[in-house]
PDB file of N, CA and C in Angstrom:
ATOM      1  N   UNK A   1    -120.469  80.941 -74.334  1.00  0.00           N
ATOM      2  CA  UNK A   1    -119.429  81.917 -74.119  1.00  0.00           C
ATOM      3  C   UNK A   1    -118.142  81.511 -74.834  1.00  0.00           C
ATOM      4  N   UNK A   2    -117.987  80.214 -74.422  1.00  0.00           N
ATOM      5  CA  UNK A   2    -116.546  79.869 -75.252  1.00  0.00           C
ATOM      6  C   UNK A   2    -116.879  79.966 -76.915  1.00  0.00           C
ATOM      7  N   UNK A   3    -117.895  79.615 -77.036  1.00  0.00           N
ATOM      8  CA  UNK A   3    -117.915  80.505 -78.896  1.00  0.00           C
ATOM      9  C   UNK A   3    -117.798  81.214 -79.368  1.00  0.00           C
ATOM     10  N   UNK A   4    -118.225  82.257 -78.309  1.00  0.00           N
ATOM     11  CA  UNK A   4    -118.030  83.700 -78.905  1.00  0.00           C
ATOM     12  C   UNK A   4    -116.671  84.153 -78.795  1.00  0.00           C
ATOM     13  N   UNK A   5    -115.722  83.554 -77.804  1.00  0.00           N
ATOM     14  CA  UNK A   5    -114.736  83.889 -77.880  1.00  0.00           C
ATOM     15  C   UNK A   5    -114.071  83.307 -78.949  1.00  0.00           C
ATOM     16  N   UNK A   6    -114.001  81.621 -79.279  1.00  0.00           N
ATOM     17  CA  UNK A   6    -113.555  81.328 -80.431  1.00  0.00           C
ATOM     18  C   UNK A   6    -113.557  82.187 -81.466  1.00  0.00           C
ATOM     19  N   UNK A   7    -114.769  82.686 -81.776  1.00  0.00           N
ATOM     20  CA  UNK A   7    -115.557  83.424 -82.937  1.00  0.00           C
ATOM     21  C   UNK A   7    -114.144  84.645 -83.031  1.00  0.00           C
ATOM     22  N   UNK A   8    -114.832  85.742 -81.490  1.00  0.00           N
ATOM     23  CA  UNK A   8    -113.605  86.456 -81.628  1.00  0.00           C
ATOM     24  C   UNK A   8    -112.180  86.311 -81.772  1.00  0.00           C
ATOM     25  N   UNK A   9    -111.801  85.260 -81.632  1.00  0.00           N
ATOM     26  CA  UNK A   9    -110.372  84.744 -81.635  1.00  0.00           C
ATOM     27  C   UNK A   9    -110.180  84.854 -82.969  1.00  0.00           C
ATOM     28  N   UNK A  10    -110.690  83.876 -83.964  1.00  0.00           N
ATOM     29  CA  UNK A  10    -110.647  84.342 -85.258  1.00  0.00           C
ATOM     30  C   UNK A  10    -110.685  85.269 -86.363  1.00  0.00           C
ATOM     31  N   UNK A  11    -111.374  86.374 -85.633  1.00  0.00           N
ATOM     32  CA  UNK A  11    -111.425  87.528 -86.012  1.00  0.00           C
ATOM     33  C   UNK A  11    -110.255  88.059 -86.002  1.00  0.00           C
ATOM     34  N   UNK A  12    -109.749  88.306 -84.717  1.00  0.00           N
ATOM     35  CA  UNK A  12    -108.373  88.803 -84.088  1.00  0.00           C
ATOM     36  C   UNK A  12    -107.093  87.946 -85.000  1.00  0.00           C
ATOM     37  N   UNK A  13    -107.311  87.006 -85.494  1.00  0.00           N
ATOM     38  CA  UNK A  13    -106.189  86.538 -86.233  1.00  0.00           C
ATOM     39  C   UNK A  13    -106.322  86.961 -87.288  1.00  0.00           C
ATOM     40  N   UNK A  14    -107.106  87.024 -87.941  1.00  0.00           N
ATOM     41  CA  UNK A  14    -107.425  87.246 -89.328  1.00  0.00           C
ATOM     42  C   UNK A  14    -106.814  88.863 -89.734  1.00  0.00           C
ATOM     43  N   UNK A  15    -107.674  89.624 -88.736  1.00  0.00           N
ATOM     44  CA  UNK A  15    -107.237  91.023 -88.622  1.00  0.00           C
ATOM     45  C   UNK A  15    -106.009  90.861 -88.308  1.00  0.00           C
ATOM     46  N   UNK A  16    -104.985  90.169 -87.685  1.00  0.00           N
ATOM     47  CA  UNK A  16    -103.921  90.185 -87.474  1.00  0.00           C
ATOM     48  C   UNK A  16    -102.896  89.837 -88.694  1.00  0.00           C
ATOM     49  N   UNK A  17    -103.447  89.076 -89.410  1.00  0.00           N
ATOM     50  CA  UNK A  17    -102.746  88.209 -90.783  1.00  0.00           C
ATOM     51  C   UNK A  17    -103.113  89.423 -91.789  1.00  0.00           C
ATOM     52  N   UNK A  18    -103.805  90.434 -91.912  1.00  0.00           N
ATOM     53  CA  UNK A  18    -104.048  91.391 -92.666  1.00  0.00           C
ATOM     54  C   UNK A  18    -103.246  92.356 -92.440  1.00  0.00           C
ATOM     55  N   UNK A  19    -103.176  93.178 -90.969  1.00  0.00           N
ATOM     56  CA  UNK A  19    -102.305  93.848 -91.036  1.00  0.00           C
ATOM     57  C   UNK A  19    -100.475  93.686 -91.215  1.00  0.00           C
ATOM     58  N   UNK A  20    -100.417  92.413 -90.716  1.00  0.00           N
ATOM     59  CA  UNK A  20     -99.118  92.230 -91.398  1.00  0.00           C
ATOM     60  C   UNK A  20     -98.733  91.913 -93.227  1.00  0.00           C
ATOM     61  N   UNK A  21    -100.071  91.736 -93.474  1.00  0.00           N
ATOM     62  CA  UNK A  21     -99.859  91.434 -94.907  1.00  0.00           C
ATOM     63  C   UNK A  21     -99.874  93.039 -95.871  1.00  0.00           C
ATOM     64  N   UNK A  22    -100.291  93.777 -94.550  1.00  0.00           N
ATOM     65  CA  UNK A  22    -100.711  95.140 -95.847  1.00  0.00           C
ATOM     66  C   UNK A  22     -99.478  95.618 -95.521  1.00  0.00           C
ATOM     67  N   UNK A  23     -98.841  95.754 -94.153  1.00  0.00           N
ATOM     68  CA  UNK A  23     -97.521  95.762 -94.147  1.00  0.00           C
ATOM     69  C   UNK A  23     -96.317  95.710 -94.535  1.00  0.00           C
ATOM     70  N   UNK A  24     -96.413  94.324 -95.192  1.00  0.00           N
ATOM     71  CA  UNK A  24     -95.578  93.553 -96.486  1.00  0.00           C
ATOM     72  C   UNK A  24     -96.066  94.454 -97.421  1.00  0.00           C
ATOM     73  N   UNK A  25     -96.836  94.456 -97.588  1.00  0.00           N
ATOM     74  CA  UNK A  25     -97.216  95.018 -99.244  1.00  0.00           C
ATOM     75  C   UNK A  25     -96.684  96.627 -99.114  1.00  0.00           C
ATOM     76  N   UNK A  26     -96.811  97.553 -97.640  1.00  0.00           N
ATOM     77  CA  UNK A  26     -96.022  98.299 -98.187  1.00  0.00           C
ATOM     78  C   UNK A  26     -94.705  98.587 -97.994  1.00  0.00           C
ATOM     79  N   UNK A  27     -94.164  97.883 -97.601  1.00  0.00           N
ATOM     80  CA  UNK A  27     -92.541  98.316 -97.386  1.00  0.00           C
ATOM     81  C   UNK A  27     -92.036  97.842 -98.567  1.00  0.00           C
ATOM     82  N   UNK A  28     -92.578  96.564 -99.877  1.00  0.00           N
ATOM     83  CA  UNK A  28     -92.107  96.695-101.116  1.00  0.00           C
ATOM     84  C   UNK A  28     -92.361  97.558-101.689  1.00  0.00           C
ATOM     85  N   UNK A  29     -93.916  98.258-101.538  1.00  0.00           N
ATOM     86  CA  UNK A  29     -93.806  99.260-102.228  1.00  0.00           C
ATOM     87  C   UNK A  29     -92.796 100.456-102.230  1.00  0.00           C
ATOM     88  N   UNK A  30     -92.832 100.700-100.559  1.00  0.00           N
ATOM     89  CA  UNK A  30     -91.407 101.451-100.563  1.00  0.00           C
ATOM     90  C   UNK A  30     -89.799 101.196-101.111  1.00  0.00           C
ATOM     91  N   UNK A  31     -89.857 100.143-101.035  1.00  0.00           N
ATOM     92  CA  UNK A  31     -88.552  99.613-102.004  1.00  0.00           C
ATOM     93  C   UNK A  31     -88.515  99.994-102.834  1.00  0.00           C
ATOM     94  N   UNK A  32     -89.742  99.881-104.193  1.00  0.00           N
ATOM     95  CA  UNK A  32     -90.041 100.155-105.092  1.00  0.00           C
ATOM     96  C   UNK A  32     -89.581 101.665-105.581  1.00  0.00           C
ATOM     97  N   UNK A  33     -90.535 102.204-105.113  1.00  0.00           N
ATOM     98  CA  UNK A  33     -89.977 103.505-105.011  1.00  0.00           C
ATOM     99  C   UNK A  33     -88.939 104.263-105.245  1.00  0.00           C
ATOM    100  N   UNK A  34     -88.194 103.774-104.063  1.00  0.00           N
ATOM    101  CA  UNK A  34     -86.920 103.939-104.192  1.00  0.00           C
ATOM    102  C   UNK A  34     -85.810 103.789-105.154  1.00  0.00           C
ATOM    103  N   UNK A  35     -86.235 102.744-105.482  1.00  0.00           N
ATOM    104  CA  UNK A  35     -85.486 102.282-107.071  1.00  0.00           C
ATOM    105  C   UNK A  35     -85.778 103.418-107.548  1.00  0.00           C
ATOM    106  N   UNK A  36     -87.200 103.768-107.902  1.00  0.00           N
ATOM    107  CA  UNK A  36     -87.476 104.438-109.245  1.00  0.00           C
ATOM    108  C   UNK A  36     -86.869 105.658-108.864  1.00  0.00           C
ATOM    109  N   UNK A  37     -86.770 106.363-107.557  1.00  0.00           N
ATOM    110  CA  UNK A  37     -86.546 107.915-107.279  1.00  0.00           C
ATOM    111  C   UNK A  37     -85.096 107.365-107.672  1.00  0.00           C
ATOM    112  N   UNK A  38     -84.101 106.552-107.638  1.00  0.00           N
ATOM    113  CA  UNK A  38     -82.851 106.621-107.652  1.00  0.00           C
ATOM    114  C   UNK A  38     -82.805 106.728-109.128  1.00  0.00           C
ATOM    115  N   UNK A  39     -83.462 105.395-110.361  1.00  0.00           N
ATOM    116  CA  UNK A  39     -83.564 106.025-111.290  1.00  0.00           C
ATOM    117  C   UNK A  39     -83.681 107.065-111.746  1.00  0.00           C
ATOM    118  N   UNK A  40     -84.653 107.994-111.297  1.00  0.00           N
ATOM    119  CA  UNK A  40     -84.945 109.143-111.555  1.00  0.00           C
ATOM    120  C   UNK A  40     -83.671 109.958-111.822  1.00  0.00           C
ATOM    121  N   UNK A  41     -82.855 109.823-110.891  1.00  0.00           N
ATOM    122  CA  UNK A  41     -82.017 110.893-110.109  1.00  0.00           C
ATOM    123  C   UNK A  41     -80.915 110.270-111.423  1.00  0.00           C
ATOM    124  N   UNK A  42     -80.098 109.413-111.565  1.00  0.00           N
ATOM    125  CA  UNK A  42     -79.423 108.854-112.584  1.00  0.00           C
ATOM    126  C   UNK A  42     -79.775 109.300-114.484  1.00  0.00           C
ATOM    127  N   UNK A  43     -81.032 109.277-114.527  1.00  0.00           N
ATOM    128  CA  UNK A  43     -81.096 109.692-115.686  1.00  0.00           C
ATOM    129  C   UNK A  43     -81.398 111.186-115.681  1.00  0.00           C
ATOM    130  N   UNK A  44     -81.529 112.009-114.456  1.00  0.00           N
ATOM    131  CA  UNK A  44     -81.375 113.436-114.319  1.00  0.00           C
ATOM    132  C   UNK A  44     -79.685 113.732-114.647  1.00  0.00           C
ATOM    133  N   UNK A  45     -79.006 113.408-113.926  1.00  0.00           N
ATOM    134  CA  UNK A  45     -77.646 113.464-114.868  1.00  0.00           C
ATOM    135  C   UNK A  45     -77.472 113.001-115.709  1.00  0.00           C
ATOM    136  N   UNK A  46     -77.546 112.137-116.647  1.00  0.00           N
ATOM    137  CA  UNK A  46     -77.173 111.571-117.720  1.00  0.00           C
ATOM    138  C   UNK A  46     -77.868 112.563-118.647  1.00  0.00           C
ATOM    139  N   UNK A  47     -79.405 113.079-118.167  1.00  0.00           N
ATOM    140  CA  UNK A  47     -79.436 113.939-119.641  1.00  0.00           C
ATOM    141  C   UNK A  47     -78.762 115.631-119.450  1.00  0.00           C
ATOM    142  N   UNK A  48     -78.502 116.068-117.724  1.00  0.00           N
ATOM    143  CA  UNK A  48     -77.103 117.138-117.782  1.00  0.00           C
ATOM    144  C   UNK A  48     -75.902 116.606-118.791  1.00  0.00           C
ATOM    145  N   UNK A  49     -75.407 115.539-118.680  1.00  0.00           N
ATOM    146  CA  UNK A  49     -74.221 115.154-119.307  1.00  0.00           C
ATOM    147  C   UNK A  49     -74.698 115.665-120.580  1.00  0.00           C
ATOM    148  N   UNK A  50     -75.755 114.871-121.559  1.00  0.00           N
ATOM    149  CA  UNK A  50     -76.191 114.777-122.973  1.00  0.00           C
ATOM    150  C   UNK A  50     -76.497 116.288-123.199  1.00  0.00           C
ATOM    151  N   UNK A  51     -76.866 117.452-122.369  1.00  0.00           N
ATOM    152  CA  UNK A  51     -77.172 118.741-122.980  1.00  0.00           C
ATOM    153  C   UNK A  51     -75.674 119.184-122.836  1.00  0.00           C
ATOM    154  N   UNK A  52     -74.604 118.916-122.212  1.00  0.00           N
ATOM    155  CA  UNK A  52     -73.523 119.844-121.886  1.00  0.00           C
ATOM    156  C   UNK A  52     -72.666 119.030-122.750  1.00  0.00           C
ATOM    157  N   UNK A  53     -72.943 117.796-123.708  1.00  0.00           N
ATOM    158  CA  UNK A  53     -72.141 117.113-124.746  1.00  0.00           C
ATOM    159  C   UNK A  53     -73.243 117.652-125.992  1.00  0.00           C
ATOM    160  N   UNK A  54     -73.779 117.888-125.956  1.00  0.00           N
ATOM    161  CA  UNK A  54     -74.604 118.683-127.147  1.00  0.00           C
ATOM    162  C   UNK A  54     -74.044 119.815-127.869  1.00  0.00           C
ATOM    163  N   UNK A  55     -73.973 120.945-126.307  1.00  0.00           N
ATOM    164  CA  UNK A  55     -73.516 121.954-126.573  1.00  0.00           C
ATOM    165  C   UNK A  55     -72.309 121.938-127.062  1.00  0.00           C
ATOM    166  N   UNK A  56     -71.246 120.907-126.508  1.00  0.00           N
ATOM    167  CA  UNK A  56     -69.726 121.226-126.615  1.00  0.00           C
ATOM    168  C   UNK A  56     -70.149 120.682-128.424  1.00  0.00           C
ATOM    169  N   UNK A  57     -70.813 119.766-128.968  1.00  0.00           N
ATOM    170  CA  UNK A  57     -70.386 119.619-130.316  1.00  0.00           C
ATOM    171  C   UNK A  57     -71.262 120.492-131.165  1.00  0.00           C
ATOM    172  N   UNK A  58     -71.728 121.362-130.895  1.00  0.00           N
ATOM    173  CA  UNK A  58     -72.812 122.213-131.359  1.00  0.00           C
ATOM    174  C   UNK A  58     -72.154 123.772-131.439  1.00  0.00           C
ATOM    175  N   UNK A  59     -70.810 124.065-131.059  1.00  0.00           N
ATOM    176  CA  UNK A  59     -69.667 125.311-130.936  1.00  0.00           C
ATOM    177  C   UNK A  59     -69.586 125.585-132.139  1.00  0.00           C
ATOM    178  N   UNK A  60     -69.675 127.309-132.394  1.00  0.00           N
ATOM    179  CA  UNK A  60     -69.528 127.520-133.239  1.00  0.00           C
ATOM    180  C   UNK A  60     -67.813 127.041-133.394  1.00  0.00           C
ATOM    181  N   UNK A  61     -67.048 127.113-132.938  1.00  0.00           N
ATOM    182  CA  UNK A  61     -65.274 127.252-133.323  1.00  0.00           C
ATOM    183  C   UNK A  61     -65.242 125.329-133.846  1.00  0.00           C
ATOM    184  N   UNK A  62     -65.970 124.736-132.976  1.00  0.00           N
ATOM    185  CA  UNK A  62     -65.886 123.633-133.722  1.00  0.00           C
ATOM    186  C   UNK A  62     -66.687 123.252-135.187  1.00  0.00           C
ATOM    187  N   UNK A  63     -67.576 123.490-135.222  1.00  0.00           N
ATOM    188  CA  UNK A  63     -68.234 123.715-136.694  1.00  0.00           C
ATOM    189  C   UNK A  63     -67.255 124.345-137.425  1.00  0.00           C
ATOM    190  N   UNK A  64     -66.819 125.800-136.971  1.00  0.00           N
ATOM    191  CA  UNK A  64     -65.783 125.888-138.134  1.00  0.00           C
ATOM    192  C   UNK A  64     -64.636 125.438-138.581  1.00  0.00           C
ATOM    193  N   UNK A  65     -64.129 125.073-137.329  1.00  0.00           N
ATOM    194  CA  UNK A  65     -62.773 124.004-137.902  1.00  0.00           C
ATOM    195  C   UNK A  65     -63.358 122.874-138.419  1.00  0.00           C
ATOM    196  N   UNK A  66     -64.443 121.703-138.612  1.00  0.00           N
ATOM    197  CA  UNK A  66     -64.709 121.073-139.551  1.00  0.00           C
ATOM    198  C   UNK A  66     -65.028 121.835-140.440  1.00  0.00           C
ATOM    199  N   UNK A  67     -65.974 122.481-140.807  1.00  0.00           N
ATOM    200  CA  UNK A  67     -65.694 122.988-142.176  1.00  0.00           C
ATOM    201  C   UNK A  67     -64.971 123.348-142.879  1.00  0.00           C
ATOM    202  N   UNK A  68     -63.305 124.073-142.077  1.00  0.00           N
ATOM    203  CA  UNK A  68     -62.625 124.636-142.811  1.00  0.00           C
ATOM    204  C   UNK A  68     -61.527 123.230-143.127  1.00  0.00           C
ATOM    205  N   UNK A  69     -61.442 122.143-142.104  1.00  0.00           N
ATOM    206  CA  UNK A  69     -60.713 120.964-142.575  1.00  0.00           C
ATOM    207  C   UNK A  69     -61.130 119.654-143.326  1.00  0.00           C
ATOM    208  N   UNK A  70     -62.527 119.576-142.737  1.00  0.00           N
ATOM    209  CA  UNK A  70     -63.530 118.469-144.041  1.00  0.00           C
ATOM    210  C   UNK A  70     -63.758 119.254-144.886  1.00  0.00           C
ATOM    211  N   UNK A  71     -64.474 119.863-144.908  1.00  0.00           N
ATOM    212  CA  UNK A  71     -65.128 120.479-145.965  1.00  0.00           C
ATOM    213  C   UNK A  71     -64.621 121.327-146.607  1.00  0.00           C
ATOM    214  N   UNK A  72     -63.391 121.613-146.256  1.00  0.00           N
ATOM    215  CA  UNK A  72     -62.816 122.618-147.221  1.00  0.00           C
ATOM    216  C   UNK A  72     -63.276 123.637-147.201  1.00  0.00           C
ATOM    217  N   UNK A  73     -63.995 124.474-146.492  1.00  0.00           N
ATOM    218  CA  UNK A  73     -64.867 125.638-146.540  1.00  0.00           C
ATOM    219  C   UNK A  73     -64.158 126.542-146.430  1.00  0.00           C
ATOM    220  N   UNK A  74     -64.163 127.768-146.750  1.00  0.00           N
ATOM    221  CA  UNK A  74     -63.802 129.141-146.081  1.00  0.00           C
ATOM    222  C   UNK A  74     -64.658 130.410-146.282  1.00  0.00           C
ATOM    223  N   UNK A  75     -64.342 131.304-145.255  1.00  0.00           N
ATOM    224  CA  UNK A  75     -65.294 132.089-144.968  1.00  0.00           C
ATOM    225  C   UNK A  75     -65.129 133.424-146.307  1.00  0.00           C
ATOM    226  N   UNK A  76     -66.195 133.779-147.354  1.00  0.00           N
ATOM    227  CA  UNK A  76     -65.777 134.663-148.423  1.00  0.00           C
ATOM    228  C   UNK A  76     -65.806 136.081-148.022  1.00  0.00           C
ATOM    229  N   UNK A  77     -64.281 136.586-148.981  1.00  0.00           N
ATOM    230  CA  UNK A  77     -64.112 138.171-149.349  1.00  0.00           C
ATOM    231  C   UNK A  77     -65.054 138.790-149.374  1.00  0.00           C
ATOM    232  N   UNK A  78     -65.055 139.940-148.043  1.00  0.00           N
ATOM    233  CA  UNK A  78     -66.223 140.811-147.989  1.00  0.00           C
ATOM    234  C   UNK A  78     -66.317 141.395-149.844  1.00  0.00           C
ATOM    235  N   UNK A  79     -65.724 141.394-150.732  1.00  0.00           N
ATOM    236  CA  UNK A  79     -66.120 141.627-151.965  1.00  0.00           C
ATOM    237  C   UNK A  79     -67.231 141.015-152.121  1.00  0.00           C
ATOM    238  N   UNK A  80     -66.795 139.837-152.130  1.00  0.00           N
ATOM    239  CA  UNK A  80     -67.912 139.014-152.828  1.00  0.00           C
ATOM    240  C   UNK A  80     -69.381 138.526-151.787  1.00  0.00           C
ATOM    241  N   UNK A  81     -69.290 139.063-150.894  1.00  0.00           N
ATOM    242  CA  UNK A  81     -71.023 138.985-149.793  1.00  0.00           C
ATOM    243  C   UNK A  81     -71.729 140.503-150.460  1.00  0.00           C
ATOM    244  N   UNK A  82     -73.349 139.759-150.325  1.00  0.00           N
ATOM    245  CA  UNK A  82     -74.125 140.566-150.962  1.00  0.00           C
ATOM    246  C   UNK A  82     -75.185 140.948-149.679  1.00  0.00           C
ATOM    247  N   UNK A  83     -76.181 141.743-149.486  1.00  0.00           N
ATOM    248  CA  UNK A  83     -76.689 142.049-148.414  1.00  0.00           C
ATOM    249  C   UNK A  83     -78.086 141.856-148.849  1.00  0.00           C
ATOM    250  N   UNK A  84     -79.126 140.900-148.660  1.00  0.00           N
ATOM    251  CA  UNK A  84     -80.335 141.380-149.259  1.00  0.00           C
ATOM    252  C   UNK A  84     -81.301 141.478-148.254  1.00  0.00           C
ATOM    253  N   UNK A  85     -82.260 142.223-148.228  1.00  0.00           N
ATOM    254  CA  UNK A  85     -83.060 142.999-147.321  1.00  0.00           C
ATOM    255  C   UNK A  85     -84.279 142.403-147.599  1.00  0.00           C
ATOM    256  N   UNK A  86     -85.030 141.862-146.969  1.00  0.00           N
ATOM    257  CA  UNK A  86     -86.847 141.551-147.050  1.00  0.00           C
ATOM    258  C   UNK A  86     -87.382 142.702-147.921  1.00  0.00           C
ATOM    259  N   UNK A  87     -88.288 142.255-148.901  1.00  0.00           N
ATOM    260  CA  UNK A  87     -89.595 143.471-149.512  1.00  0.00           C
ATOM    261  C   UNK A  87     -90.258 143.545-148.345  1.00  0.00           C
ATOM    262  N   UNK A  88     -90.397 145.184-148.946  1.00  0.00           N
ATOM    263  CA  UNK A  88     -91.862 145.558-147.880  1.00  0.00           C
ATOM    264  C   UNK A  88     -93.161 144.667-148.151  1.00  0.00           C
ATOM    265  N   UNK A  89     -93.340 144.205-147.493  1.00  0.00           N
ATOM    266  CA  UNK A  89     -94.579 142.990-147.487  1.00  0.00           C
ATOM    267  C   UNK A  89     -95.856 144.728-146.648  1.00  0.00           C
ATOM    268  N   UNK A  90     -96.972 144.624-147.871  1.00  0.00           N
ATOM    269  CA  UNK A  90     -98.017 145.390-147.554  1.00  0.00           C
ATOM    270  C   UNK A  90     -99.023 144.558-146.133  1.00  0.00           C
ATOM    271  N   UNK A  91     -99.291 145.304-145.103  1.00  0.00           N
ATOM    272  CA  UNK A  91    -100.029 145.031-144.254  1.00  0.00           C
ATOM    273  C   UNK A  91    -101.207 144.069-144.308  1.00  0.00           C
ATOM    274  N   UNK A  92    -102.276 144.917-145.584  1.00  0.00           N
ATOM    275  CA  UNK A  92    -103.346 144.355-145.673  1.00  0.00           C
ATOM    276  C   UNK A  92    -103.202 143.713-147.472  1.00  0.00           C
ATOM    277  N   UNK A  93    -103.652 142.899-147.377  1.00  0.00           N
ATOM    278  CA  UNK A  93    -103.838 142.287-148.681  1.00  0.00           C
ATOM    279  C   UNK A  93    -105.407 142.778-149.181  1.00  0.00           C
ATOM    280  N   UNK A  94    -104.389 142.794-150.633  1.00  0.00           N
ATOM    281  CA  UNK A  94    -105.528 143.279-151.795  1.00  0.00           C
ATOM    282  C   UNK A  94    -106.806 142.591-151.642  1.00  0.00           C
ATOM    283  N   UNK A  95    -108.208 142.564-151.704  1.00  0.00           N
ATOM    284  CA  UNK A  95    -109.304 141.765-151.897  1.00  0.00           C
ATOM    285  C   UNK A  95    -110.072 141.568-152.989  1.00  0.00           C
ATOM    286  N   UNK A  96    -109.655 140.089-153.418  1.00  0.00           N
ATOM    287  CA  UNK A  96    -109.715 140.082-154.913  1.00  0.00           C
ATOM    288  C   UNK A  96    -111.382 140.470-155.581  1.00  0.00           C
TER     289      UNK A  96
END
């Protein structure tokens, strides 16, 4: 009798040293996690920031004031703009 209880005794520890170990294993994992969802959340704004700094240098009014102060550009005398229109491109092509 006292063996079998030994026996079971060991069992009961063992199972006991397991569940605290899977335990451990997951509350780092939950740590883990966490990091990454916070990452997550950090580089979710940073790329709001990068599309709404995109846009601001991507304006047309700013393009044109560099062009018209680097580049010297200016916009030409409706005289001199020409209008050209696409050919009628035929539906079906010829078969040679």
């Amino acid at each position: 009798m006292t063996r079998l209880n030994l026996i079971l005794a060991l069992i009961l520890i063992g199972c006991a040293l397991g569940v605290v170990s899977s335990q451990h294993k997951a509350r780092k994992l939950f740590v883990e996690l966490q990091k990454e969802q916070e990452l997550t959340t950090r580089l979710d704004v940073e790329w709001g920031q990068l599309q709404l700094e995109q846009s601001t240098w991507a304006t047309h009014a700013r393009i044109e004031k560099i062009a018209g102060t680097t580049l010297q550009m200016r916009v030409p005398d409706a005289r001199h703009l020409q209008v050209i229109t696409p050919e009628s491109v035929p539906t079906e092509r010829a078969h040679e």
